[in-house]
PDB file of N, CA and C in Angstrom:
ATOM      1  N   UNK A   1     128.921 108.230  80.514  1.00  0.00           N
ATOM      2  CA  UNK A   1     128.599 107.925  81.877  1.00  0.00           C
ATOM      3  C   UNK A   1     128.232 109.229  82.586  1.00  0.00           C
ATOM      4  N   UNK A   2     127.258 109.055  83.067  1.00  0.00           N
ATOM      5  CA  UNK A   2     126.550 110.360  83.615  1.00  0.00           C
ATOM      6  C   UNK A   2     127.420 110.833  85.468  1.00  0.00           C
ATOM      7  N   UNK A   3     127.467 112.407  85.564  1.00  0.00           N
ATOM      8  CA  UNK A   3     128.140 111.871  87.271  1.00  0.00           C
ATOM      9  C   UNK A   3     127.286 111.914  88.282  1.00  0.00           C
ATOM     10  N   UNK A   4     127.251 110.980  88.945  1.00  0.00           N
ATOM     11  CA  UNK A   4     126.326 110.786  90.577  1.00  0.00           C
ATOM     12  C   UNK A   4     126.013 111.903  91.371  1.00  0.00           C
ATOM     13  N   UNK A   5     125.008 112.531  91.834  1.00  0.00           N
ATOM     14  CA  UNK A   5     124.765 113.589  92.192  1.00  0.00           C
ATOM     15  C   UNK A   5     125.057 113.421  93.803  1.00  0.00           C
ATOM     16  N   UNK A   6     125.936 113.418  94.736  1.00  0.00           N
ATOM     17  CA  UNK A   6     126.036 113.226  95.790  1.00  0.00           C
ATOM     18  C   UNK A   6     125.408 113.620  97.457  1.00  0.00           C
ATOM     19  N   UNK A   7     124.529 114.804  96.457  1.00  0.00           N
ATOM     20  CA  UNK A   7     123.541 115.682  97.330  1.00  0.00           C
ATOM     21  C   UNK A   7     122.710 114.839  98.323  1.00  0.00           C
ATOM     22  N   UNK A   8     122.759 114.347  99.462  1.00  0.00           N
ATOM     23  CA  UNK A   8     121.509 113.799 100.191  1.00  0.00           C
ATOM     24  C   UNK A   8     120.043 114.484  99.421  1.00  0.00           C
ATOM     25  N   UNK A   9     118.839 113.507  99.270  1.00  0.00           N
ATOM     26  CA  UNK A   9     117.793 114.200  98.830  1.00  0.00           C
ATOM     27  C   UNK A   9     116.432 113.981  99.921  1.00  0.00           C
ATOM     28  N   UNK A  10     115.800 114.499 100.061  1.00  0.00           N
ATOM     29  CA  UNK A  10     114.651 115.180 101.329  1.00  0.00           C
ATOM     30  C   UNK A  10     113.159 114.526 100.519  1.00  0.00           C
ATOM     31  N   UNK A  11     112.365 113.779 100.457  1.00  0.00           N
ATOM     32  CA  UNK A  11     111.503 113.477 100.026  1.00  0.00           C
ATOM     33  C   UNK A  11     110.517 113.639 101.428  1.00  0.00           C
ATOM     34  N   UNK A  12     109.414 114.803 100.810  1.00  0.00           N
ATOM     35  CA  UNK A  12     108.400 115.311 102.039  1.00  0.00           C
ATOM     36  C   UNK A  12     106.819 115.144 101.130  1.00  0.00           C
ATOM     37  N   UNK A  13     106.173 114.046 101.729  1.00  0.00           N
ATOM     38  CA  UNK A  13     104.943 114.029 101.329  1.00  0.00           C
ATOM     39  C   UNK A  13     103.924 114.471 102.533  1.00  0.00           C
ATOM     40  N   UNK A  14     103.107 114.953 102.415  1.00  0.00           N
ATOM     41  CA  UNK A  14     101.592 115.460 103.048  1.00  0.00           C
ATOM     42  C   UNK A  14     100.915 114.316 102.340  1.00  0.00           C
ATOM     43  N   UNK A  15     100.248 113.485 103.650  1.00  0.00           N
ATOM     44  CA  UNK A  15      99.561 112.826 103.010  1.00  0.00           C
ATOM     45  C   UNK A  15      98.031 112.910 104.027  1.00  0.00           C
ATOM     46  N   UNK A  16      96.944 112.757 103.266  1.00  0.00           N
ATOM     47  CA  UNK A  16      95.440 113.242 103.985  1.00  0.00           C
ATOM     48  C   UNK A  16      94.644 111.596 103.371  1.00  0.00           C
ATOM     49  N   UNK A  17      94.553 110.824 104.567  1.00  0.00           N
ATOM     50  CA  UNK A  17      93.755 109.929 104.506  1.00  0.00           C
ATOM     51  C   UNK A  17      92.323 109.824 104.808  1.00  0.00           C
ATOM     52  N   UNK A  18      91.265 109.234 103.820  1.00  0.00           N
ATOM     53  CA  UNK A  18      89.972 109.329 103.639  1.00  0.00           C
ATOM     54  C   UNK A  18      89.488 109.405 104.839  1.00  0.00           C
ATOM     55  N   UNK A  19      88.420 110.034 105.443  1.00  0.00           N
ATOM     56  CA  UNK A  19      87.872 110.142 106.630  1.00  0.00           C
ATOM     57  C   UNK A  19      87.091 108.917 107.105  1.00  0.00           C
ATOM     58  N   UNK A  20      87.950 108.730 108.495  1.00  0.00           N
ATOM     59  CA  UNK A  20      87.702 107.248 108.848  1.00  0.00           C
ATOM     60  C   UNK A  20      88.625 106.656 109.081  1.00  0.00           C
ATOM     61  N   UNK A  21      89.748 106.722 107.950  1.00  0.00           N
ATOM     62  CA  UNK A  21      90.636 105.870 107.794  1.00  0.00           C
ATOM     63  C   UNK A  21      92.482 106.285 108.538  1.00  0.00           C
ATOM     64  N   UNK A  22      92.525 107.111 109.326  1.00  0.00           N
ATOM     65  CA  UNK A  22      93.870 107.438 109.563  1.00  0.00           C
ATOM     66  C   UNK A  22      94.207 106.978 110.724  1.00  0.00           C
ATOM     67  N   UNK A  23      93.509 106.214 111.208  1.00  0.00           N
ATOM     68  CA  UNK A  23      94.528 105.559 112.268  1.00  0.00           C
ATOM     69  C   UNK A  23      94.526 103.842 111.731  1.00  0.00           C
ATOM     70  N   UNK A  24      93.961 103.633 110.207  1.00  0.00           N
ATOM     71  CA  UNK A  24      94.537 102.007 109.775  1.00  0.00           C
ATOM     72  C   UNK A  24      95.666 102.758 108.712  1.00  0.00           C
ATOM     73  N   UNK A  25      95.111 103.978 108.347  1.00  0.00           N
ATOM     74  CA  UNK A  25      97.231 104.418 107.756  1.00  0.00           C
ATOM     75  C   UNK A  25      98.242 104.277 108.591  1.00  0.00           C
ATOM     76  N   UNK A  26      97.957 105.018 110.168  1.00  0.00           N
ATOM     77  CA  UNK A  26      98.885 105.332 110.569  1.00  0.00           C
ATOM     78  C   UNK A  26      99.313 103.835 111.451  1.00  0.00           C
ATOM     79  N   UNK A  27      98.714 102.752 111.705  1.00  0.00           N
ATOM     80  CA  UNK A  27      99.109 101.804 111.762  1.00  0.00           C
ATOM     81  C   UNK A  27     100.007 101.031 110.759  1.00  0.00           C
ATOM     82  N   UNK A  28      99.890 100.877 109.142  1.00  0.00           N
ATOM     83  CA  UNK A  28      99.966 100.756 108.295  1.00  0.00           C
ATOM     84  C   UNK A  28     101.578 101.193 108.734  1.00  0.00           C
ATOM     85  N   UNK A  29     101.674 102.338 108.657  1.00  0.00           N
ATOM     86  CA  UNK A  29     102.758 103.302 108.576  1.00  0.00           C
ATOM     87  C   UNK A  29     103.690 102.708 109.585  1.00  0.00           C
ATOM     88  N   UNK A  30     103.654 102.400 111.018  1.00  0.00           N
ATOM     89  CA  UNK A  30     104.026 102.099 111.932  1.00  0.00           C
ATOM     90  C   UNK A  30     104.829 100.885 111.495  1.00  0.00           C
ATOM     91  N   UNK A  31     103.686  99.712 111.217  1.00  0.00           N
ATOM     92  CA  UNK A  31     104.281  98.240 110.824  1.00  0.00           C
ATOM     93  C   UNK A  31     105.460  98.584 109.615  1.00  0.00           C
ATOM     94  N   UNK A  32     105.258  98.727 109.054  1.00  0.00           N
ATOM     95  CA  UNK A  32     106.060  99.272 107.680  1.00  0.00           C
ATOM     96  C   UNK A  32     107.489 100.177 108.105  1.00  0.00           C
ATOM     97  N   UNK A  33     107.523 100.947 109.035  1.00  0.00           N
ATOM     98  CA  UNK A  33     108.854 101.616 109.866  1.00  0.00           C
ATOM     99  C   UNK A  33     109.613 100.314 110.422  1.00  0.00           C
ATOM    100  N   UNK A  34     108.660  99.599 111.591  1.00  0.00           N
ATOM    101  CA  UNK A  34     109.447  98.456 112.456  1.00  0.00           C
ATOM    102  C   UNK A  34     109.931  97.213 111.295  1.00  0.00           C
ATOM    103  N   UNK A  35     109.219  97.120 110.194  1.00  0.00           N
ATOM    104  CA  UNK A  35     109.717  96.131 109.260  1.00  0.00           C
ATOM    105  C   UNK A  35     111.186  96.353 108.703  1.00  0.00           C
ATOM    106  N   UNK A  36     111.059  97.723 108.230  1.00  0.00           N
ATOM    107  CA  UNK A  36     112.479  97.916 107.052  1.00  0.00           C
ATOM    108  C   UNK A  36     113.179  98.816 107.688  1.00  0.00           C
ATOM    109  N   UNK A  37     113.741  98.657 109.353  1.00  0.00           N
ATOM    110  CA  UNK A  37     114.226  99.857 110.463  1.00  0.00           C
ATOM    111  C   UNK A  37     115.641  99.033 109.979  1.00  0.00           C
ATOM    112  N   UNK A  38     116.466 100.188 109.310  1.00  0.00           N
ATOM    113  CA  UNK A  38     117.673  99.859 109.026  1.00  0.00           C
ATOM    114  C   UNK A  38     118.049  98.675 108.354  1.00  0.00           C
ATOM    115  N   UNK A  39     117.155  98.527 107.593  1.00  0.00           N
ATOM    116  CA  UNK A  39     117.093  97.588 106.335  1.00  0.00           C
ATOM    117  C   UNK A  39     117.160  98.251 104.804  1.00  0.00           C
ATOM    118  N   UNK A  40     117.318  99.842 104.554  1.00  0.00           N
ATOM    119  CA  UNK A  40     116.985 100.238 103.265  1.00  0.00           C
ATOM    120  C   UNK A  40     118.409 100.855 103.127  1.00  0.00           C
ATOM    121  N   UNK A  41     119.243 100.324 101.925  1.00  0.00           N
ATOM    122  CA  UNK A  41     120.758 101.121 101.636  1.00  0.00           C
ATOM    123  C   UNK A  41     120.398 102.316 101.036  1.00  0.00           C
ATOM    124  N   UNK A  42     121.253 103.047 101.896  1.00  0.00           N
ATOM    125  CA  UNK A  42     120.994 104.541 101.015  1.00  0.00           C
ATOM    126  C   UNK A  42     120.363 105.484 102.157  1.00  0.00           C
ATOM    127  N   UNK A  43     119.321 104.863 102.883  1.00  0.00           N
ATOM    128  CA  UNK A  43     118.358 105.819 103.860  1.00  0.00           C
ATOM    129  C   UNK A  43     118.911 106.428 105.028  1.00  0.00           C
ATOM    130  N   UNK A  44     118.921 107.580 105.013  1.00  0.00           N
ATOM    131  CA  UNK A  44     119.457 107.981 105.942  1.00  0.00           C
ATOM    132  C   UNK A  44     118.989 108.077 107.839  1.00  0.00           C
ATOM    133  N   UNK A  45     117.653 108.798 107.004  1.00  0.00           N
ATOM    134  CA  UNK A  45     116.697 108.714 108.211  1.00  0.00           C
ATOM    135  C   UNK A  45     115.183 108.861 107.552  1.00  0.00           C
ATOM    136  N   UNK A  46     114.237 109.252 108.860  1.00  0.00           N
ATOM    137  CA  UNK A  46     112.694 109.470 108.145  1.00  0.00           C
ATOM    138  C   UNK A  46     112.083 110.212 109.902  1.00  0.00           C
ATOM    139  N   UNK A  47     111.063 110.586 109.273  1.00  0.00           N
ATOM    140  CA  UNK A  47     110.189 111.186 110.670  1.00  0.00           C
ATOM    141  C   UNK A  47     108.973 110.843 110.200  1.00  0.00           C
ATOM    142  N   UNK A  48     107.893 110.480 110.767  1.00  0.00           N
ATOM    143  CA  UNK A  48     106.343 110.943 110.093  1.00  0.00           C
ATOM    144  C   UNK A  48     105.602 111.925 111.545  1.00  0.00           C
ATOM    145  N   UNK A  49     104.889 113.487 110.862  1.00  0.00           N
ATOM    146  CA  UNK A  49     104.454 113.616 111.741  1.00  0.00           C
ATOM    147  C   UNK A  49     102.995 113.614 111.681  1.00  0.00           C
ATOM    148  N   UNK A  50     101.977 113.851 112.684  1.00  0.00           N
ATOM    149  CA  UNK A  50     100.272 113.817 112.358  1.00  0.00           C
ATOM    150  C   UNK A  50     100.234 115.124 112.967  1.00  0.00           C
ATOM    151  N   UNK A  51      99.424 115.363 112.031  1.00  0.00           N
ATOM    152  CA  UNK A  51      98.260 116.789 112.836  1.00  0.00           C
ATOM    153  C   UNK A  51      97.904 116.725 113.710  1.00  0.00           C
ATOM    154  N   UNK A  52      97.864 117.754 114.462  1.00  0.00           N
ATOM    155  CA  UNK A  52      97.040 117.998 115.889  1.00  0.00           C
ATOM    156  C   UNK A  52      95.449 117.390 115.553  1.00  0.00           C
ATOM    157  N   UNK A  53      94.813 117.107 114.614  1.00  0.00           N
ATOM    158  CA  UNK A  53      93.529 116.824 114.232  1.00  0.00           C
ATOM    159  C   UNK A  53      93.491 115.245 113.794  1.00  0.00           C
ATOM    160  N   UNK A  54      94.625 114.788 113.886  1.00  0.00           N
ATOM    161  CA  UNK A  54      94.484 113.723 113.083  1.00  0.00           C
ATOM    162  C   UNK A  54      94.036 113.504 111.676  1.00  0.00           C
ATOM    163  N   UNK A  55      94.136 114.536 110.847  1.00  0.00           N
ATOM    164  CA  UNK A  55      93.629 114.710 109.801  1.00  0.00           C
ATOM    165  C   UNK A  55      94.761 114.527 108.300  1.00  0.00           C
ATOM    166  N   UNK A  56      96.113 115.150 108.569  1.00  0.00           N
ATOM    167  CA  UNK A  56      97.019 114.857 107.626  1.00  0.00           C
ATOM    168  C   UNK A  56      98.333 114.214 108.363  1.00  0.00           C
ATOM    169  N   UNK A  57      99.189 113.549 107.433  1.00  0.00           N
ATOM    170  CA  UNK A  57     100.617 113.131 108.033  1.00  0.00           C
ATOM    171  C   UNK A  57     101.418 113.980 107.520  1.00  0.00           C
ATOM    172  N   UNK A  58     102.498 113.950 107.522  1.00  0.00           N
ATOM    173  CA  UNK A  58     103.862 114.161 107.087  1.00  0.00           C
ATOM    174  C   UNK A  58     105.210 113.587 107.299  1.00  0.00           C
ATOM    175  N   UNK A  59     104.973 112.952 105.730  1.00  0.00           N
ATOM    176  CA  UNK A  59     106.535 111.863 106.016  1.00  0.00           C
ATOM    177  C   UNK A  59     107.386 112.892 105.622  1.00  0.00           C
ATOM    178  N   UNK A  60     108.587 112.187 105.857  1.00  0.00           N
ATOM    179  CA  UNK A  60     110.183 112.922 105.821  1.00  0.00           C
ATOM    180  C   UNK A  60     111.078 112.016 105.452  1.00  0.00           C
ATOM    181  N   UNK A  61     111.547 111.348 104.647  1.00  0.00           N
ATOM    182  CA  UNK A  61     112.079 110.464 104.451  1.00  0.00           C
ATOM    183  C   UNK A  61     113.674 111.085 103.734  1.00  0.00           C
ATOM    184  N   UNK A  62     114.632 111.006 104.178  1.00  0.00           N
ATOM    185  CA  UNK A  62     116.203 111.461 103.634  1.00  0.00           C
ATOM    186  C   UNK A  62     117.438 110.062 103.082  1.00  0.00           C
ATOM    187  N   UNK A  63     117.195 110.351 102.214  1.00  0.00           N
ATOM    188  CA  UNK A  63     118.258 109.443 101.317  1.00  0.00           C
ATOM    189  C   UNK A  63     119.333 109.771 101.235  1.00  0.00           C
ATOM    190  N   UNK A  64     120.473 109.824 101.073  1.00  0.00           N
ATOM    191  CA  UNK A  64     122.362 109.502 100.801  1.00  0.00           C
ATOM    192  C   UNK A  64     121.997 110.202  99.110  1.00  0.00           C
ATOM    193  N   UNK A  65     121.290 109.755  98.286  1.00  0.00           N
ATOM    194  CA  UNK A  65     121.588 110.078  96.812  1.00  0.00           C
ATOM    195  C   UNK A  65     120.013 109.957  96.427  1.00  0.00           C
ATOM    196  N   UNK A  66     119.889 111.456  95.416  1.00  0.00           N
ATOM    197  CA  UNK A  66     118.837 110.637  94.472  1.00  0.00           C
ATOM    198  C   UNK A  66     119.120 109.086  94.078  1.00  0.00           C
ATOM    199  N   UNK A  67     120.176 108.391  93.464  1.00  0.00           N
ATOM    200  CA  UNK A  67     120.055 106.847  93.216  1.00  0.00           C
ATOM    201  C   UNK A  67     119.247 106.117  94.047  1.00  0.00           C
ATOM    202  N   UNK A  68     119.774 106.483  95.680  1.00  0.00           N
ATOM    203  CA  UNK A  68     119.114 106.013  96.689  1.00  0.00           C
ATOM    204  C   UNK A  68     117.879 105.599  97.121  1.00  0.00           C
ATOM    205  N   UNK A  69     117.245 106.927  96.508  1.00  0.00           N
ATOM    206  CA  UNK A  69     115.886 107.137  97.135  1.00  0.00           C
ATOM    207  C   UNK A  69     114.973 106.808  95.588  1.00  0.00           C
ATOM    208  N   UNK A  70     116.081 106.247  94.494  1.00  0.00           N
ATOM    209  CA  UNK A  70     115.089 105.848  93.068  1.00  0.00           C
ATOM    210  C   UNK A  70     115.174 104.413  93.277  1.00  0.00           C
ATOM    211  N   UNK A  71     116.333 103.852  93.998  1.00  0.00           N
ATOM    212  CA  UNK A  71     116.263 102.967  94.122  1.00  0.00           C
ATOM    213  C   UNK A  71     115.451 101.895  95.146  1.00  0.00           C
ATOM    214  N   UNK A  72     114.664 102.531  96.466  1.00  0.00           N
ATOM    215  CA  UNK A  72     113.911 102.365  97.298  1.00  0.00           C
ATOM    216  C   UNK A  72     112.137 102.649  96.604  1.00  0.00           C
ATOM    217  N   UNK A  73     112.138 103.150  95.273  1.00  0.00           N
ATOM    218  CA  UNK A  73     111.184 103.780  95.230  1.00  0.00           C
ATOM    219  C   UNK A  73     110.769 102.635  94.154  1.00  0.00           C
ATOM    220  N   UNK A  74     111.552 101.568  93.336  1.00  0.00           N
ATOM    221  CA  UNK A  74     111.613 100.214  92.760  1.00  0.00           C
ATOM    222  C   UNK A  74     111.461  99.165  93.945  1.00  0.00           C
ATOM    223  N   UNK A  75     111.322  99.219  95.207  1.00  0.00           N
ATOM    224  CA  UNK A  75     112.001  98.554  95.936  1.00  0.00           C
ATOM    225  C   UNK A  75     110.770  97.577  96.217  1.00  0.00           C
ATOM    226  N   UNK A  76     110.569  96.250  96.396  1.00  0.00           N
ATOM    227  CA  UNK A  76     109.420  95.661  95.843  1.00  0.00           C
ATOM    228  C   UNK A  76     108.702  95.750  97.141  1.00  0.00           C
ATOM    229  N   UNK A  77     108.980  95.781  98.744  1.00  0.00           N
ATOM    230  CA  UNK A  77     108.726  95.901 100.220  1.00  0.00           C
ATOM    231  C   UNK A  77     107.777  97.511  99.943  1.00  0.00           C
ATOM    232  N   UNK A  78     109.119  98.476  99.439  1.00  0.00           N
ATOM    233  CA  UNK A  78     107.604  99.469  99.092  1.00  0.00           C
ATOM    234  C   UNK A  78     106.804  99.466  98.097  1.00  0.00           C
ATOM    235  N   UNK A  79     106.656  98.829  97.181  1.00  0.00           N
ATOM    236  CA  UNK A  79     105.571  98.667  96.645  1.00  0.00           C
ATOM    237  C   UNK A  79     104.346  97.946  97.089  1.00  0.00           C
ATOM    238  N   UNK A  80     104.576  97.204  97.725  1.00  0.00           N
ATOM    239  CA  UNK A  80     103.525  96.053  97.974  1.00  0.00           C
ATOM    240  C   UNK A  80     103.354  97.417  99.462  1.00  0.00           C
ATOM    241  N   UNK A  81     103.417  97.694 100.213  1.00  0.00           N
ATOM    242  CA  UNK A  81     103.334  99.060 100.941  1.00  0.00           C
ATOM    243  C   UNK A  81     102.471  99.753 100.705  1.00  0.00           C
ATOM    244  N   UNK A  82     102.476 101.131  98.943  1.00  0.00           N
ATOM    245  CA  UNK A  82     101.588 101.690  98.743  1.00  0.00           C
ATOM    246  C   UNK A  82     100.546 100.831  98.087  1.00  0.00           C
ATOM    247  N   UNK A  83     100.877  99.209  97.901  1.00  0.00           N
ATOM    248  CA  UNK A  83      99.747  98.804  96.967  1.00  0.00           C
ATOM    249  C   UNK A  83      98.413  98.445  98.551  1.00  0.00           C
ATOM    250  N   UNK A  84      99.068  98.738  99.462  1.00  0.00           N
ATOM    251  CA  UNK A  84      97.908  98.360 100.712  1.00  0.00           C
ATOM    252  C   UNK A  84      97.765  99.578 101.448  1.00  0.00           C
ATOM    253  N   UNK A  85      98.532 100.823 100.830  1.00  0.00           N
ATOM    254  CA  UNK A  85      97.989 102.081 101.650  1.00  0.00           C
ATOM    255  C   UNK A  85      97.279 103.581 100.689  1.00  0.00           C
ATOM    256  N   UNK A  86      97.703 102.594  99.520  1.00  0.00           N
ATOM    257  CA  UNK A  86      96.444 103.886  98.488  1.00  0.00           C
ATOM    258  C   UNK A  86      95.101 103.915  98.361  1.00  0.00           C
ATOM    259  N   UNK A  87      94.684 102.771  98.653  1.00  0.00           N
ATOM    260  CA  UNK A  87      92.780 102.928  98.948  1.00  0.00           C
ATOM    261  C   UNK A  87      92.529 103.665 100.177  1.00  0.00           C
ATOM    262  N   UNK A  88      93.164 103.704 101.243  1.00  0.00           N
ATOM    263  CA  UNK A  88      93.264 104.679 102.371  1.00  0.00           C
ATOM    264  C   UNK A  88      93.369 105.573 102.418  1.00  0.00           C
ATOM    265  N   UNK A  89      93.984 106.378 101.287  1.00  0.00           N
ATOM    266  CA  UNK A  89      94.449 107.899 100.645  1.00  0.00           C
ATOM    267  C   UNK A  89      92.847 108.657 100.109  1.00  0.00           C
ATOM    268  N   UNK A  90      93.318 110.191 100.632  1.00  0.00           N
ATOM    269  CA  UNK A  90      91.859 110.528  99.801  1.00  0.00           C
ATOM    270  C   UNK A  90      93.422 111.690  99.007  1.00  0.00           C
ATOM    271  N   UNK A  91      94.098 111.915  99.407  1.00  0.00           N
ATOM    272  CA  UNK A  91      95.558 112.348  98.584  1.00  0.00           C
ATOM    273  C   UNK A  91      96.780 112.441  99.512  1.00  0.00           C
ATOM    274  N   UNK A  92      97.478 112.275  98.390  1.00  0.00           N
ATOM    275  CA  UNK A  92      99.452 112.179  98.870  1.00  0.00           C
ATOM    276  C   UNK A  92     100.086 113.225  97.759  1.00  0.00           C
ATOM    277  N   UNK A  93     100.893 114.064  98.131  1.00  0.00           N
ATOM    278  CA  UNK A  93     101.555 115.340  97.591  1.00  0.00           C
ATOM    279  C   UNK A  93     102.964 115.223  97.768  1.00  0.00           C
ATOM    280  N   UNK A  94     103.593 114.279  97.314  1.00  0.00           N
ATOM    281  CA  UNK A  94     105.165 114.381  97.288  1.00  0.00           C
ATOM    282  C   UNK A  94     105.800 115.697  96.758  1.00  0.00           C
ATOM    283  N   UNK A  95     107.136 115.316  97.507  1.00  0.00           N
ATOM    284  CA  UNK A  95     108.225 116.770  96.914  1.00  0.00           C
ATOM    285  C   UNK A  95     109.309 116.171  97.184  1.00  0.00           C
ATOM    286  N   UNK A  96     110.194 116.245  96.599  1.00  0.00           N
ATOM    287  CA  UNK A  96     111.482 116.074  96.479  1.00  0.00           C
ATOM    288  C   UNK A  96     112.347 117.262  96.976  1.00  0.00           C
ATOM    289  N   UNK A  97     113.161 117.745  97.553  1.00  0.00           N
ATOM    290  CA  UNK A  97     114.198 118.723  98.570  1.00  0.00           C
ATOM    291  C   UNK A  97     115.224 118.768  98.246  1.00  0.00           C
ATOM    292  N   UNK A  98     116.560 119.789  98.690  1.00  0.00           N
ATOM    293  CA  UNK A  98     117.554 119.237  99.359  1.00  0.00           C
ATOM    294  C   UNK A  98     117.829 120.660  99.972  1.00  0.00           C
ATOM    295  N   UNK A  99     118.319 120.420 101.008  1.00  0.00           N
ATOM    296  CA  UNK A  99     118.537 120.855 102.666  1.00  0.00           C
ATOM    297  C   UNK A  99     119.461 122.348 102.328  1.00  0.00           C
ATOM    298  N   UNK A 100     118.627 123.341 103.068  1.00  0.00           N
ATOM    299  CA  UNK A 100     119.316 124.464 102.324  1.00  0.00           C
ATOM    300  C   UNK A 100     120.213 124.960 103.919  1.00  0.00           C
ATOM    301  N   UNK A 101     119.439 124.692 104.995  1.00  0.00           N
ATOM    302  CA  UNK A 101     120.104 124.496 106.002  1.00  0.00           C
ATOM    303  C   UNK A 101     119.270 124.173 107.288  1.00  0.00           C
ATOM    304  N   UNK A 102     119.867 124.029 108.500  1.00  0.00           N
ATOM    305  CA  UNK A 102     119.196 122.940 109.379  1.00  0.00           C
ATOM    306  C   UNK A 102     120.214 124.332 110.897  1.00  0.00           C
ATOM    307  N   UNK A 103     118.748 124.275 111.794  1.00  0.00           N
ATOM    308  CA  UNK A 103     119.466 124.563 113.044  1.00  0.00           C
ATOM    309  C   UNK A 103     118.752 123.597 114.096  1.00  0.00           C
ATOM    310  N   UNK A 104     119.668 123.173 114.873  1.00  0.00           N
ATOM    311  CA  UNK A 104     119.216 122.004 116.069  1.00  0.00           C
ATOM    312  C   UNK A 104     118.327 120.864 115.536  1.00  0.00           C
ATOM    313  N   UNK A 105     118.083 119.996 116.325  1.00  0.00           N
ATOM    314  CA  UNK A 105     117.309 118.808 116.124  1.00  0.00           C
ATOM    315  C   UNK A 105     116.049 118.873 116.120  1.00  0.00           C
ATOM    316  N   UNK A 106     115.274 118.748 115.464  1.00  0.00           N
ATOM    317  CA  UNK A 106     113.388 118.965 115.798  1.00  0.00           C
ATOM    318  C   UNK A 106     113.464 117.026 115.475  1.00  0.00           C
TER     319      UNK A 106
END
């Protein structure tokens, strides 16, 4: 039996939608927040921010456990999600984190 890594984990994607298309992502994005708002076990929180250009996002999404955030990432609400927001993508650059330290609230 393997042991549970208890670390909260930081999943930060940059994502740059095809030109044209970032305000039916960032709608996309919107509906998809108000749908699963304190509906996902494990999630801690999330931010998305946009460029001053409207040109890239940046999600922030913080999980309780890697399990957490593997288990949201099976989760069939997000799948059917990126299966209606990857033709919109011209690229998405995930990273995986964990929090080396934090001052005040941004």
């Amino acid at each position: 039996m393997s042991a549970v890594d208890p670390t909260p984990v930081v999943n930060i994607s940059v994502i740059t939608p095809k030109v044209g298309k970032f305000d039916e992502f960032m709608a996309l994005q919107l509906a998809q927040h108000r749908r699963l708002r304190g509906q996902v076990p494990g999630l801690v929180g999330g931010r998305l921010f946009r460029s001053r250009d409207n040109r890239t996002a940046v999600l922030v999404t913080i999980f309780e456990t890697a399990e957490a955030a593997q288990r949201f990432g099976q989760d069939e609400r997000y799948l059917e999600h990126m299966a209606r927001v990857r033709p919109l993508l011209e690229s998405a650059v995930p990273g995986t984190y964990n929090k080396v330290y934090e001052v005040g609230v941004v």
